[in-house]
Protein backbone atom coordinates (compact mmCIF):
# COMPACT_ATOMS: atom_id res chain seq x y z
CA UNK A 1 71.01 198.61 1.37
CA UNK A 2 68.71 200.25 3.72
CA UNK A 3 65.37 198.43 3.93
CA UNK A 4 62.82 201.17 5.21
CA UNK A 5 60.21 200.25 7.53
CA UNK A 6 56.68 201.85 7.01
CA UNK A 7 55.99 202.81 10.87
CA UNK A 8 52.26 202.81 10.35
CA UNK A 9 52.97 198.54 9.41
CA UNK A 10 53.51 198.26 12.54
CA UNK A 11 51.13 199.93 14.70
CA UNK A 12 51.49 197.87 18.29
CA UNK A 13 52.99 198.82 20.75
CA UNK A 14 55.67 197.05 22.45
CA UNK A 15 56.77 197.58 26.08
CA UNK A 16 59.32 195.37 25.83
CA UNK A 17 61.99 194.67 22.55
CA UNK A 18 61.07 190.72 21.60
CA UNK A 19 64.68 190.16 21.48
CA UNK A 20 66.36 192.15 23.89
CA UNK A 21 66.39 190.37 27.19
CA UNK A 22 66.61 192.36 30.57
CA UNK A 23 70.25 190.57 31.34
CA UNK A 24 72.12 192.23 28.48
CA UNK A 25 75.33 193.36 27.16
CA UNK A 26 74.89 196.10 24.86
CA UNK A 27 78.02 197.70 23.01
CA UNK A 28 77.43 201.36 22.02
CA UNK A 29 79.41 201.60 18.88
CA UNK A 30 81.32 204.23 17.08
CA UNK A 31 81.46 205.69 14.25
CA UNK A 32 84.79 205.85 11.79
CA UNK A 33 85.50 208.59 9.93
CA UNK A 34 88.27 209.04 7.25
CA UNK A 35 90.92 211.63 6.96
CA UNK A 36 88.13 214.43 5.85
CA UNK A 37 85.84 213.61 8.42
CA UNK A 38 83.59 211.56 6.29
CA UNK A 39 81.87 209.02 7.81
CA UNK A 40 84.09 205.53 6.33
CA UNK A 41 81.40 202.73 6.27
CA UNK A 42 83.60 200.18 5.37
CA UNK A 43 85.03 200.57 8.35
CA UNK A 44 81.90 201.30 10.24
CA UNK A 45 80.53 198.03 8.88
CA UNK A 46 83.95 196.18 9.82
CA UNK A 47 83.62 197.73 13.18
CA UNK A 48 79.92 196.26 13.53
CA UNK A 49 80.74 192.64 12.70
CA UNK A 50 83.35 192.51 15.22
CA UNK A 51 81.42 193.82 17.83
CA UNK A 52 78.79 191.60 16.87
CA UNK A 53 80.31 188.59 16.75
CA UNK A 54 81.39 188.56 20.36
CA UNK A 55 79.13 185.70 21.84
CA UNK A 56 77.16 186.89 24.81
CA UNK A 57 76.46 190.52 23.56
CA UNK A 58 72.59 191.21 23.05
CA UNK A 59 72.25 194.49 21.10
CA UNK A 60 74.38 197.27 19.84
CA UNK A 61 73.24 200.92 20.28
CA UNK A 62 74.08 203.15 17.33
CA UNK A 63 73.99 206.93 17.35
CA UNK A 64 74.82 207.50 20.89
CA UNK A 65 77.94 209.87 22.24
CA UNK A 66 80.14 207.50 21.50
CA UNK A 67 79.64 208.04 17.91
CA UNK A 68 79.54 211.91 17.80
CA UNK A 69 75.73 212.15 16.90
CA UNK A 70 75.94 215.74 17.78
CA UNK A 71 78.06 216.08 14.78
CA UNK A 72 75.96 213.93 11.96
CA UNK A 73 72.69 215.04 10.07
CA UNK A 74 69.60 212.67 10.13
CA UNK A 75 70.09 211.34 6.83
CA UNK A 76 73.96 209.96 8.72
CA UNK A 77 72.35 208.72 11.57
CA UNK A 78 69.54 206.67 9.39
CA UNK A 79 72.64 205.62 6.74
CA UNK A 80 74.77 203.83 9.74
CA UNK A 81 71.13 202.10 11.63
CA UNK A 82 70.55 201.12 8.16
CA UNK A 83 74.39 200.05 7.82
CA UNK A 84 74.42 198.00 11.07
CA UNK A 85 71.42 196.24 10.83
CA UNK A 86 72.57 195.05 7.57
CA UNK A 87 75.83 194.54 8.66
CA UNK A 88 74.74 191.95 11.56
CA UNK A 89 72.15 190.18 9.03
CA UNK A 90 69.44 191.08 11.43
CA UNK A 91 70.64 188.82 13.86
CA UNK A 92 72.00 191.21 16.75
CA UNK A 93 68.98 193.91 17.39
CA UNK A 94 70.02 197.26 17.04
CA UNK A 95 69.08 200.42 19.40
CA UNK A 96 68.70 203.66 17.67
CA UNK A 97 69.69 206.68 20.12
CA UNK A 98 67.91 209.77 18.94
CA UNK A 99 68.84 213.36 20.50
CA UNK A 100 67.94 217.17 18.99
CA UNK A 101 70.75 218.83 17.63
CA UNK A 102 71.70 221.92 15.22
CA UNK A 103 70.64 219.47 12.43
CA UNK A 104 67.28 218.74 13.67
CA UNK A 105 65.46 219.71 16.66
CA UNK A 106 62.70 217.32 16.35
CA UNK A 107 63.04 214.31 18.61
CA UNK A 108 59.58 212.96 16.63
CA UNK A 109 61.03 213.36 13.13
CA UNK A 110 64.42 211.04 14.52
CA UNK A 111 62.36 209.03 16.15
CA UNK A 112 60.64 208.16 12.68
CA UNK A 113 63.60 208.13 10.81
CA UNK A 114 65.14 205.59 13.61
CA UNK A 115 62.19 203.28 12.89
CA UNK A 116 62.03 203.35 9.79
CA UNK A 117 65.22 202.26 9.43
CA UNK A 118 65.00 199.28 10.79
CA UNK A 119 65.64 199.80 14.93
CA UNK A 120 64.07 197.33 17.42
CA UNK A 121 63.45 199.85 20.24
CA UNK A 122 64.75 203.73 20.83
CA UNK A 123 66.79 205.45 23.78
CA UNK A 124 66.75 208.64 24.32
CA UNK A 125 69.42 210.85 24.78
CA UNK A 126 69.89 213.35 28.03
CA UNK A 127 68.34 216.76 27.70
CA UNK A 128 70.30 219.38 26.55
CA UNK A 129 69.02 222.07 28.52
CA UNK A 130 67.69 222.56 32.18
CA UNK A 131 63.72 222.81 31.32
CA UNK A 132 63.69 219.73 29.70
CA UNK A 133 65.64 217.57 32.78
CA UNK A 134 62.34 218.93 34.91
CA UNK A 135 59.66 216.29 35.38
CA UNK A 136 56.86 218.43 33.12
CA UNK A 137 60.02 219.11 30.52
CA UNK A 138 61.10 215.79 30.72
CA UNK A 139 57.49 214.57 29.93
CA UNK A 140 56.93 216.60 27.19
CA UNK A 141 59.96 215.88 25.85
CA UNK A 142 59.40 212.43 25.32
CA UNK A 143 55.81 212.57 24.51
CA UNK A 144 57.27 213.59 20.81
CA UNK A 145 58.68 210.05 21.25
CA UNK A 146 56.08 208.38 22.29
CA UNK A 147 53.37 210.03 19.37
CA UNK A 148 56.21 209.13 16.99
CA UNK A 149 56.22 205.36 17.64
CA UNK A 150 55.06 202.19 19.49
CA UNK A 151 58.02 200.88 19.63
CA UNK A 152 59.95 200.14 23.02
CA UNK A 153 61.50 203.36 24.52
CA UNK A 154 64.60 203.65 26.81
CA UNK A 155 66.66 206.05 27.95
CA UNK A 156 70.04 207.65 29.26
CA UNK A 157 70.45 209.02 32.79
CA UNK A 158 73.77 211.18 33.60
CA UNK A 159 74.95 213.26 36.68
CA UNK A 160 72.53 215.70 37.59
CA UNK A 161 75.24 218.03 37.32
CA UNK A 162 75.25 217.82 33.22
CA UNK A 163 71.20 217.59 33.33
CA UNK A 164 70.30 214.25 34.79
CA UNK A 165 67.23 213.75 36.11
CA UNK A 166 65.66 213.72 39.96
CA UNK A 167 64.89 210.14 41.24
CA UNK A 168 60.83 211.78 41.28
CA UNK A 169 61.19 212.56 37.04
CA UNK A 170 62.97 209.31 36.71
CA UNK A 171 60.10 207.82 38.50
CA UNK A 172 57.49 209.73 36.41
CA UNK A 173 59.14 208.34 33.32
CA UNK A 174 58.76 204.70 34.67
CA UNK A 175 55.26 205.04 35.67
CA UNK A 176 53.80 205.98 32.09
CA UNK A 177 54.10 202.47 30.92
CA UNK A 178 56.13 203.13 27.85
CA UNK A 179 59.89 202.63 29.39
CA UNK A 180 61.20 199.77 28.70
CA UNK A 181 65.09 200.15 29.73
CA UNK A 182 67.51 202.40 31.79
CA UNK A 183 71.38 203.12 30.65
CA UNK A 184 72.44 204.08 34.04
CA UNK A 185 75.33 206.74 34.07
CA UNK A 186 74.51 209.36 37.20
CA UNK A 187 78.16 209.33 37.48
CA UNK A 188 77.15 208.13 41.50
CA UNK A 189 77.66 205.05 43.23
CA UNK A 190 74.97 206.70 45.86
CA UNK A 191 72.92 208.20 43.07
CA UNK A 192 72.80 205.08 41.05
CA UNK A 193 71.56 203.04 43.62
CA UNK A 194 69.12 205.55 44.73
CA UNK A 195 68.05 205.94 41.13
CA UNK A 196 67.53 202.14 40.57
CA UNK A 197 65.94 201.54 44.06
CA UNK A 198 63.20 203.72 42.95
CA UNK A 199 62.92 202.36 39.44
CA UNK A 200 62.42 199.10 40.79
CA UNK A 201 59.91 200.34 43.38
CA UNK A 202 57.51 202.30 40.31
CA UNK A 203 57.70 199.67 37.66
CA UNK A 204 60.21 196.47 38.30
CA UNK A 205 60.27 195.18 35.39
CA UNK A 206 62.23 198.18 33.59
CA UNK A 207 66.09 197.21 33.25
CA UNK A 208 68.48 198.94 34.15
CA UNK A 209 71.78 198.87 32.70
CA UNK A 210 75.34 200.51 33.80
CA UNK A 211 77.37 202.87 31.97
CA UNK A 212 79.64 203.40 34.79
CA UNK A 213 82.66 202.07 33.17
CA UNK A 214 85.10 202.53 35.68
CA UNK A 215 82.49 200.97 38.69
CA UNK A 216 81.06 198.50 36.53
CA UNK A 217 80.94 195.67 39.32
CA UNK A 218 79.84 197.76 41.98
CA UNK A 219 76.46 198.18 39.80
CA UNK A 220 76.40 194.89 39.13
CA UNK A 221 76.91 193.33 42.49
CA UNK A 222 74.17 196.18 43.42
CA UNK A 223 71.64 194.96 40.71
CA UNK A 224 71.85 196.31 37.76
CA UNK A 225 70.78 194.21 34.95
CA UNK A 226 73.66 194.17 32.78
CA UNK A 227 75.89 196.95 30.55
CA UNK A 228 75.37 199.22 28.12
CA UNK A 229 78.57 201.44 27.34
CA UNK A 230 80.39 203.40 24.31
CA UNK A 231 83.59 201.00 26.03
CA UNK A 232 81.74 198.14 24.56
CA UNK A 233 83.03 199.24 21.08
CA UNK A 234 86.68 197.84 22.43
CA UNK A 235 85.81 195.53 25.24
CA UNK A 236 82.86 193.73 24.52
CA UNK A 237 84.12 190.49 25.46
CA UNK A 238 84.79 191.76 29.25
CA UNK A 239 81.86 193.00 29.54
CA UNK A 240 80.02 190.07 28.56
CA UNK A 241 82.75 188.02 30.85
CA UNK A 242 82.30 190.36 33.59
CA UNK A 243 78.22 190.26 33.54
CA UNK A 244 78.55 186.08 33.18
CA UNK A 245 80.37 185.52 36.20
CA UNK A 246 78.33 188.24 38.08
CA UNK A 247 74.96 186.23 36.92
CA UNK A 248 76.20 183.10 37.84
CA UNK A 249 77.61 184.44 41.52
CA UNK A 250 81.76 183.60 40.40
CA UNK A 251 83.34 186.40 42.56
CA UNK A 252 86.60 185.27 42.27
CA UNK A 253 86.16 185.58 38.32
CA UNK A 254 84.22 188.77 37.93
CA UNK A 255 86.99 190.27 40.31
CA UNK A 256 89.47 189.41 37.34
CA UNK A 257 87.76 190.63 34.84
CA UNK A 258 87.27 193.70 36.93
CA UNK A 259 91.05 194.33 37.26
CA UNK A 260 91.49 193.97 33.37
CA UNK A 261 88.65 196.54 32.75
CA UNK A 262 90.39 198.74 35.43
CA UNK A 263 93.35 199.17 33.95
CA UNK A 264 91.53 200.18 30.46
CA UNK A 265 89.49 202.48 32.54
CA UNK A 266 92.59 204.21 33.97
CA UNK A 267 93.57 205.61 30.22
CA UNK A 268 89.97 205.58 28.89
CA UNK A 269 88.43 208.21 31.26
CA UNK A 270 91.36 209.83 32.93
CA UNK A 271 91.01 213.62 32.81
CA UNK A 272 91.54 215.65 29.76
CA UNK A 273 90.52 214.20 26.55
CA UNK A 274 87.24 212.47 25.16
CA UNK A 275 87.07 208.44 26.34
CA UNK A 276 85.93 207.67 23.31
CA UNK A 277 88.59 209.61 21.10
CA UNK A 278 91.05 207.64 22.93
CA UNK A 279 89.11 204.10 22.53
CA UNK A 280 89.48 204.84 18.68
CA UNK A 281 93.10 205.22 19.08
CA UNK A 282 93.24 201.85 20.86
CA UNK A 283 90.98 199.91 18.57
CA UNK A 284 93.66 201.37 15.60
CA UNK A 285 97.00 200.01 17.32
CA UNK A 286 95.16 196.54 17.98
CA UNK A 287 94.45 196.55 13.93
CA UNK A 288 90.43 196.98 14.46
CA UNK A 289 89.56 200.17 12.90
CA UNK A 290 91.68 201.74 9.99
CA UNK A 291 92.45 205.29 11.99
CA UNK A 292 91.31 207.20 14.62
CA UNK A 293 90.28 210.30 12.99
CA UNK A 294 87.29 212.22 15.27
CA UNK A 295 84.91 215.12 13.90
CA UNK A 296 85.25 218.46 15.43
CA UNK A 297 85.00 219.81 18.52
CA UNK A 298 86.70 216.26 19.17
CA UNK A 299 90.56 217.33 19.26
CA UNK A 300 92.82 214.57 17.98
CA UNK A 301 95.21 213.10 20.62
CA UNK A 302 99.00 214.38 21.21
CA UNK A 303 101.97 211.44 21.41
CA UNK A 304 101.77 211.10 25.17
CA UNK A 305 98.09 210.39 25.20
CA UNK A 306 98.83 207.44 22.43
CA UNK A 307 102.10 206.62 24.21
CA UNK A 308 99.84 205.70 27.60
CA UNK A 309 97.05 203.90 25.73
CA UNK A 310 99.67 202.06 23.84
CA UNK A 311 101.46 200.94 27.32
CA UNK A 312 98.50 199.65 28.96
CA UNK A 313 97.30 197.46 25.56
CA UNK A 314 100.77 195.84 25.48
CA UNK A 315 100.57 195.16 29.27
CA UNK A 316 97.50 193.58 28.76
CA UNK A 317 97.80 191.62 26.06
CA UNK A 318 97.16 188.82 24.72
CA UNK A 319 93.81 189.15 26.59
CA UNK A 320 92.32 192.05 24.76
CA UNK A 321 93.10 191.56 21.09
C-alpha cells in the first residue's frame, strides 16, 4: 500500500537527508519482471528485503539504470518507491532517481510523483542530450527539480563521453546550495579525482559516492565517501565490507574484498552485454530472484554468457551466497 505524501506538508527544505549519512553504502536495485515483461513485485519486494537486510547498507536507490527506468511509465516508477519503502518498513531510506523519458518529459512532474511517494531525497539522472550536460542546460535542467521539491537533491555524473558534465558545471551544481550527494561514475580514475577535488573545494560537505565498480578501492583510498552502484543489488555485503575496512584504515582486508569484487567485475562489465542483465542472471542461479527476464532493448543473454557468470559464482562461493 502506497502511502502518498502531500509535498506541500512538508515545505522545508533539507540540504541534507536526516538519515542518510555521508559514509554510505547505497545498493541501486533492480527491477524483476516476469515472462511478459511485467513488472513481478513479489519478487521486486523479495529482492528489497534482501538487499535491505544486509547490515551496514544505508539507503537503496530505486528507479535508476539498473532497473530499466527508461522502459517504465511514472505510475511504475511511483508503484515500486511505494513498494520498497513498504517493503523495508521505513527503516532503510529510499532514493528516488527521476530522469525524462518517452513516458514523461517532465523532470518536475517525477520529481513530485517521487515525493509523494514516500522518497527521502532525489538523484538525478545524466542528461540525455548535449544542451542539457552544458552548465546553463544543466542549471535549468534541475531548476524543474528544485521548484518541484525541498527535499535533498543528488545526482549522477558519467564519462563526458555519454554526456557527463565539466568539473566548472559540476562545480556550478555544488555551489547553489541544494546538492546534497554525488554518485560518481566519470568512467576516470583522473576524471574522478579531478571531479571530486573540485567538489570538495566549492562546497565540502557534498558526498561523493563511487559507481566505479570495477575501481572501487582506488576511489575509496582517494576519498570518496562510500558506494552507490546498480552491483549493490548482488553484492551488497562487499561493498559494505569493502567501505568498513577502508574507514577503519584495514588494507590488508579491503585488498580481499577487492579481489572478490574483481572477479565479479570481470563477468559483470566485460564488453558486450548490459552489467546489469547479467547481475539478474547471477542473482537467479544463487536462488535470489525468480528469473532473469529484462524489458526491451535489453537482449536476453546466450549460454556462454550464463556459462561464464555461472563459473565465477561457483569459484567464489560460499562467500557470495
Amino acid at each position: 500500500m502506497c502511502r502518498i505524501v502531500n509535498p506541500s506538508s512538508r515545505r522545508r527544505q533539507h540540504v541534507r537527508p536526516e538519515r542518510i549519512p555521508v559514509n554510505s553504502v547505497i545498493p541501486a536495485v533492480l527491477t524483476p519482471f516476469d515472462v511478459n515483461f511485467e513488472v513481478d513485485i513479489p519478487e521486486f519486494r523479495r529482492h528489497i528485503a534482501e538487499v535491505t537486510s544486509v547490515d551496514g547498507v544505508t539507503a537503496i536507490m530505486v528507479n535508476g539504470a539498473s532497473g530499466q527506468d527508461t522502459t517504465m511509465p511514472p505510475e511504475q516508477k511511483t508503484k515500486l518507491l511505494c513498494e520498497a519503502i513498504a517493503t523495508s518498513e521505513g527503516r532503510t531510506p529510499v532514493i528516488g532517481a527521476v530522469r525524462e523519458s518517452e513516458f514523461e518529459s517532465d523532470l518536475g512532474v517525477l520529481t513530485r510523483d517521487a515525493e509523494s511517494a514516500g522518497v527521502e531525497a532525489i538523484l538525478v539522472m545524466p542528461p540525455g542530450n548535449e544542451q542539457d550536460s552544458t552548465t546553463d542546460g544543466a542549471l535549468a535542467r534541475f531548476d524543474a527539480v528544485f521548484e518541484a521539491t525541498d527535499l535533498p537533491i543528488a545526482f549522477y555524473q558519467v564519462s563526458p563521453a555519454r554526456l557527463g558534465y565539466s568539473v566548472e558545471t559540476i562545480v556550478a551544481l555544488a555551489e547553489t546550495g541544494r546538492i546534497f550527494a554525488i554518485k560518481e561514475g566519470s568512467g576516470n580514475p583522473q576524471t574522478s579525482e579531478t571531479d571530486m577535488r573540485a567538489v570538495r573545494a566549492a562546497n565540502p560537505e557534498i558526498a561523493i559516492w563511487s559507481t566505479h565498480s570495477r575501481w572501487l578501492l582506488q576511489d575509496m583510498a582517494i576519498g570518496t565517501d562510500g558506494i552507490l552502484s546498480g552491483m549493490g543489488s548482488i553484492s551488497a555485503d562487499l561493498h559494505v565490507a569493502l567501505c568498513r575496512a577502508v574507514w577503519s584504515s584495514d588494507l590488508k582486508e579491503a585488498r580481499k574484498v577487492s579481489d572478490i569484487l574483481f572477479r565479479l567485475t570481470q563477468v559483470f562489465y566485460a564488453p558486450g552485454q548490459n552489467p546489469h542483465t547479467r547481475m539478474k542472471h547471477a542473482l537467479k542461479r544463487l536462488g535470489r530472484m525468480a528469473n532473469d527476464v529484462v524489458r526491451p532493448p535489453q537482449e536476453p543473454l546466450d549460454q556462454a554468457e550464463k556459462d561464464r557468470i555461472e563459473q565465477v559464482l561457483d569459484d567464489l562461493r560460499p562467500g557470495i551466497d
